[in-house]
Protein backbone atom coordinates (compact mmCIF):
# COMPACT_ATOMS: atom_id res chain seq x y z
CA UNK A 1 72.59 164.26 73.62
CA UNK A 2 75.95 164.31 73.21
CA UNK A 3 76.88 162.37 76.57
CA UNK A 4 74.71 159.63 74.98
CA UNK A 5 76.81 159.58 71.97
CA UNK A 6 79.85 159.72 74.00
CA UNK A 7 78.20 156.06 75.66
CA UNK A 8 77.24 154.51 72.13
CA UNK A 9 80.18 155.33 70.27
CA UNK A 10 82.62 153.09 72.73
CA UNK A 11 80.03 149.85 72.80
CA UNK A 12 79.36 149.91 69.15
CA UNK A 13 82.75 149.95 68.18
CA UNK A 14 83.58 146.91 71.13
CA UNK A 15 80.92 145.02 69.70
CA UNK A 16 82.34 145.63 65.90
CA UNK A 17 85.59 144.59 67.22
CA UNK A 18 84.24 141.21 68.87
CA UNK A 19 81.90 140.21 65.15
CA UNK A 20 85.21 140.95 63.26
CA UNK A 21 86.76 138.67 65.93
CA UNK A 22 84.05 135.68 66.17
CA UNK A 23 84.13 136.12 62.06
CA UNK A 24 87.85 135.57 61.66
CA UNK A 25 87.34 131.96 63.62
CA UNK A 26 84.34 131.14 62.23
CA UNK A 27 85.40 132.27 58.80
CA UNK A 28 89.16 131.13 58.64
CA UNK A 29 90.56 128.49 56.42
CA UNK A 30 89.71 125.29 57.10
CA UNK A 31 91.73 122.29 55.42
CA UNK A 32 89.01 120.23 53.39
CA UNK A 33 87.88 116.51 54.78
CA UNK A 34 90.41 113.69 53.74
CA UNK A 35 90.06 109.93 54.08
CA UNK A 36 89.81 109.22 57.96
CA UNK A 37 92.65 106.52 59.19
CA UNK A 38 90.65 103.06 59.86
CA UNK A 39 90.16 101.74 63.12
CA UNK A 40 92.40 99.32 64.27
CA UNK A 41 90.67 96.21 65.52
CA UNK A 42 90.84 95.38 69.31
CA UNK A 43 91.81 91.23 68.57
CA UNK A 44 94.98 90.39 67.88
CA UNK A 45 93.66 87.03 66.55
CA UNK A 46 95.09 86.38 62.67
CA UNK A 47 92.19 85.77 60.56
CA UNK A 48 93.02 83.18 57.72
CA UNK A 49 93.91 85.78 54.93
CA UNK A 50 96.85 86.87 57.43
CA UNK A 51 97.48 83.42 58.34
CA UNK A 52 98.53 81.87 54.59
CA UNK A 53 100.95 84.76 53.95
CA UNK A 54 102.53 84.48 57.25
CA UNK A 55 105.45 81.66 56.47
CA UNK A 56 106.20 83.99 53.45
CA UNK A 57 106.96 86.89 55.56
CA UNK A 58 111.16 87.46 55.73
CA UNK A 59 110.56 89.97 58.18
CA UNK A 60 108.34 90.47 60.72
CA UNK A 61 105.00 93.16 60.69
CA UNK A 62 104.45 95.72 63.35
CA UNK A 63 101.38 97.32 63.41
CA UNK A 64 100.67 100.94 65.42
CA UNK A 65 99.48 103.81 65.09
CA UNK A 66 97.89 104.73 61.65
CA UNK A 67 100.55 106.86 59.66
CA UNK A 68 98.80 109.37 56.91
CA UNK A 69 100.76 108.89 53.80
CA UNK A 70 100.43 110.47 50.16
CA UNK A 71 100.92 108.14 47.39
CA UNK A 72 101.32 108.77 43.91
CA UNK A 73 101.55 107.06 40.09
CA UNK A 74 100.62 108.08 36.89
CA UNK A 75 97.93 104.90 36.81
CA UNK A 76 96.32 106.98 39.79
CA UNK A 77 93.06 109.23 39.34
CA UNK A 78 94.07 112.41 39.28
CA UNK A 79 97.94 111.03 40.07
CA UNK A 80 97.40 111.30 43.54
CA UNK A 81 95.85 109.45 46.76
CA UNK A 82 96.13 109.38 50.37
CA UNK A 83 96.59 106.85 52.75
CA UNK A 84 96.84 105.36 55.98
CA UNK A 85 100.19 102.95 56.94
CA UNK A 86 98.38 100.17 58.75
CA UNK A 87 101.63 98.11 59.86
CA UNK A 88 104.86 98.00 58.68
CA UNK A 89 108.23 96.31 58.16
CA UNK A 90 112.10 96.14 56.68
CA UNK A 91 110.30 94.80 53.63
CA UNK A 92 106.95 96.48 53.23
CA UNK A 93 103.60 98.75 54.33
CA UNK A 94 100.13 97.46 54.49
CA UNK A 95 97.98 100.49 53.39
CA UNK A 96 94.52 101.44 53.55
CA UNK A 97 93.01 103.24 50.81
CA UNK A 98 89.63 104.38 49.29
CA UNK A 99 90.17 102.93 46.06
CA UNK A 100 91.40 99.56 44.59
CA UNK A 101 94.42 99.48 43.18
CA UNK A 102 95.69 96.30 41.18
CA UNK A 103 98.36 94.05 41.59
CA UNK A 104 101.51 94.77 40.27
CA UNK A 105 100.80 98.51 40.50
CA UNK A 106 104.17 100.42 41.32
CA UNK A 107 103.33 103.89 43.67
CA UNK A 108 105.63 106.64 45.33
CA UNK A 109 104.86 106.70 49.17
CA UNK A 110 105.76 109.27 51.79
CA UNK A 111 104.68 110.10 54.97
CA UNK A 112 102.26 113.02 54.99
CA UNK A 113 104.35 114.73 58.11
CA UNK A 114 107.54 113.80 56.18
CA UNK A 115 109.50 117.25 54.98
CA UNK A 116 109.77 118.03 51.32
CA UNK A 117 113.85 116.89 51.50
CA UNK A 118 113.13 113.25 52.47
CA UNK A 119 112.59 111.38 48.99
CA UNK A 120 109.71 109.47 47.99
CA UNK A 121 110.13 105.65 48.18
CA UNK A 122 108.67 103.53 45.43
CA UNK A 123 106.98 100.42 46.43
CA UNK A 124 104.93 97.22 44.30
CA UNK A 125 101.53 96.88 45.17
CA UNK A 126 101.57 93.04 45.55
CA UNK A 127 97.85 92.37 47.11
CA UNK A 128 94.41 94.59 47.17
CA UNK A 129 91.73 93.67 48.99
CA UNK A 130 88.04 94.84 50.03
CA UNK A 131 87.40 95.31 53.77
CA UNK A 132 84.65 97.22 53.11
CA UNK A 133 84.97 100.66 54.00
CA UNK A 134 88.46 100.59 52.32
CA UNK A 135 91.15 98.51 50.62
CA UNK A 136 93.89 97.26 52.31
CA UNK A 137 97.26 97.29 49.87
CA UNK A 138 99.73 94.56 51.00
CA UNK A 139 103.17 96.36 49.24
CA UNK A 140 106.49 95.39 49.03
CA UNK A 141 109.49 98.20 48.87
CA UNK A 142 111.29 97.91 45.77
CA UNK A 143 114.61 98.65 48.39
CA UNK A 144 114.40 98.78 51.38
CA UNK A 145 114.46 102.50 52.50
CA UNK A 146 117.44 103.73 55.12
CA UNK A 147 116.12 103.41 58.90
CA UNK A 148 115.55 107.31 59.10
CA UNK A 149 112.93 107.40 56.42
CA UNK A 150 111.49 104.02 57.69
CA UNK A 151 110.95 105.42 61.15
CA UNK A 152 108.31 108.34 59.70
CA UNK A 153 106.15 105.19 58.35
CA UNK A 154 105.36 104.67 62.13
């Protein structure tokens, strides 16, 4: 009897210690779901919207990949929203977010990866429209950010 308890005793605790283990993982933390980047599209043709704004532009768009950015404003819902950086420039971001946002709208942006010492930069919203599953913000910086913080916008 006691040789069999010598037996049990080892594989009970080893399979205590591998529950508390697969628990910990399954169990852990997890950061809660936030508004997925869009998809780029795969044509680089300029659809008309693009097209009319296009001998307005003093500088010239670069799109890449889609930089996460937090924005904020007291005319926000809850003061707060996130976004993705679509392309960007010396004079501006296009952003997509889940919400419309109105012309003339002025927001504090900074990247999401950006660390708590770089300052938030205040842009004007100057377009919003509806691509369906999100807006698209066409903003304008109010000055142009130095090159550093302009580099963590993608």
């Amino acid at each position: 009897m006691s040789q069999q308890l010598l037996i049990t005793i080892p594989v009970a605790v080893g399979l205590l210690v591998g529950l508390g283990i697969l628990g910990f993982f399954t169990l852990r933390k997890r950061k809660p779901k936030r508004f997925r980047a869009p998809r780029r599209s795969g044509s680089g043709d300029i659809d008309e919207y693009e097209e009319s704004f296009a001998n307005r532009r003093t500088s010239v768009r670069r799109d890449g990949v889609p930089v996460q950015v937090n924005l904020t404003s007291p005319t926000l819902r809850g003061g707060r929203n996130d976004g993705y950086v679509l392309d960007r420039s010396t004079g501006g971001l296009r952003v997509a977010v889940t919400a419309a946002i109105p012309a003339g709208t002025v927001l504090q942006v900074r990247a999401d990866n950006a660390p708590d010492t770089v300052p938030w930069v205040t842009i004007l919203v100057r377009s919003c429209r509806d691509t369906g599953p999100h807006y698209e913000l066409g903003c304008e910086f109010e000055k142009t950010p130095p090159w550093n913080i302009l580099l963590l916008f993608g």
